[in-house]
Every structure is written in structure tokens, then in C-alpha cells.
Protein backbone atom coordinates (compact mmCIF):
# COMPACT_ATOMS: atom_id res chain seq x y z
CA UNK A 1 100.24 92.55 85.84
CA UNK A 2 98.50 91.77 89.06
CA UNK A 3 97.34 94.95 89.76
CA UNK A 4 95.54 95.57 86.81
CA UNK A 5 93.20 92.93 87.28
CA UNK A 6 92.34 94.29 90.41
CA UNK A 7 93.96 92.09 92.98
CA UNK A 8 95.15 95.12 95.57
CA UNK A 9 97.39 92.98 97.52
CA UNK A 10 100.04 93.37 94.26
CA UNK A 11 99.83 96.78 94.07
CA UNK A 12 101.84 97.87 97.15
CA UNK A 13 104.55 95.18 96.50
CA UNK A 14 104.84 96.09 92.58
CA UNK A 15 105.12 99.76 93.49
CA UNK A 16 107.78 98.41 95.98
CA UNK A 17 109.53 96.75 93.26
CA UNK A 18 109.15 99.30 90.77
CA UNK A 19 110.54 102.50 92.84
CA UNK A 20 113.37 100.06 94.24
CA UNK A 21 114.30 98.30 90.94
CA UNK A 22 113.93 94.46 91.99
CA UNK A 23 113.15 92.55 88.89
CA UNK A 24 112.09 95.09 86.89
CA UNK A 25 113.93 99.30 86.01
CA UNK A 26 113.31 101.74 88.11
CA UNK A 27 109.95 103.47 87.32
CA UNK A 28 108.98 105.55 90.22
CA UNK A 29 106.13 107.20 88.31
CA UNK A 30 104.69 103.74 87.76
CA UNK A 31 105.54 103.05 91.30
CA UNK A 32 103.64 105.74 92.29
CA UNK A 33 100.54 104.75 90.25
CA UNK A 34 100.67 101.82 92.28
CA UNK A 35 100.59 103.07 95.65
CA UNK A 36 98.51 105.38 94.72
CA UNK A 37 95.95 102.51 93.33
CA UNK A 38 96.30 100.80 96.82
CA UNK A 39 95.59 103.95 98.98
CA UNK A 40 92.50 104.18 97.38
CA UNK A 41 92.21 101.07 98.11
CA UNK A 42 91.81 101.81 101.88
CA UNK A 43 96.26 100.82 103.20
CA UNK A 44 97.63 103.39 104.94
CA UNK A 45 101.38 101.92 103.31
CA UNK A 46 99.60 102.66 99.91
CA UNK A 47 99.26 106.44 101.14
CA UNK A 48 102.75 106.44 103.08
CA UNK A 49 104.66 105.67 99.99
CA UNK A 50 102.67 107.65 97.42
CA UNK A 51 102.82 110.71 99.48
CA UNK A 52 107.16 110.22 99.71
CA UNK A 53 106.84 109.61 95.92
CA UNK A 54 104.87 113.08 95.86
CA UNK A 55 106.97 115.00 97.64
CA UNK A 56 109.95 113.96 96.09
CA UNK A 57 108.05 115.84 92.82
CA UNK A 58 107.48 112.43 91.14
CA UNK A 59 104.43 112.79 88.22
């Protein structure tokens, strides 16, 4: 993937697509990884979306 060879840009739209099924299962802990990955990163979406992930007691 993208995001594993560090391009951050991929990371919020593959947690996008992963916690909203496009293309790929639903995997909101991967999803989750993601955003997390981007907001610390320095993208305040990154944190937005991992922090709904969190409090929907996603691990």
C-alpha cells in the first residue's frame, strides 16, 4: 500500500476507504491505523477521524 511506504497523503484516503468499505471490506481497525498514521503526521482530518474511530471503542 501507499501508506506504508510513507507517502502520508494515502493514509487519510485509505483509512477513508477502509472504515467506509469502497474497494476494499470494511476494516475500521485498519482504518484507524491509518488516521492515526496521518495525525501524527501533523492533519487535523487524520486526528478528527481517529478520535470518532476511538470513541466508537474501535482497537
Amino acid at each position: 500500500m501507499f501508506a506504508n511506504i510513507g507517502d502520508m497523503t494515502w493514509c487519510l484516503n485509505l483509512g477513508h476507504m477502509s472504515a467506509r468499505a469502497i474497494g476494499t471490506k470494511q476494516e475500521n481497525k485498519k482504518a484507524k491505523e491509518l488516521y492515526k498514521k496521518r495525525c501524527d503526521g501533523g492533519t487535523k482530518a487524520g486526528c478528527k477521524f481517529y478520535k470518532i474511530l476511538d470513541e466508537q471503542g474501535i482497537k
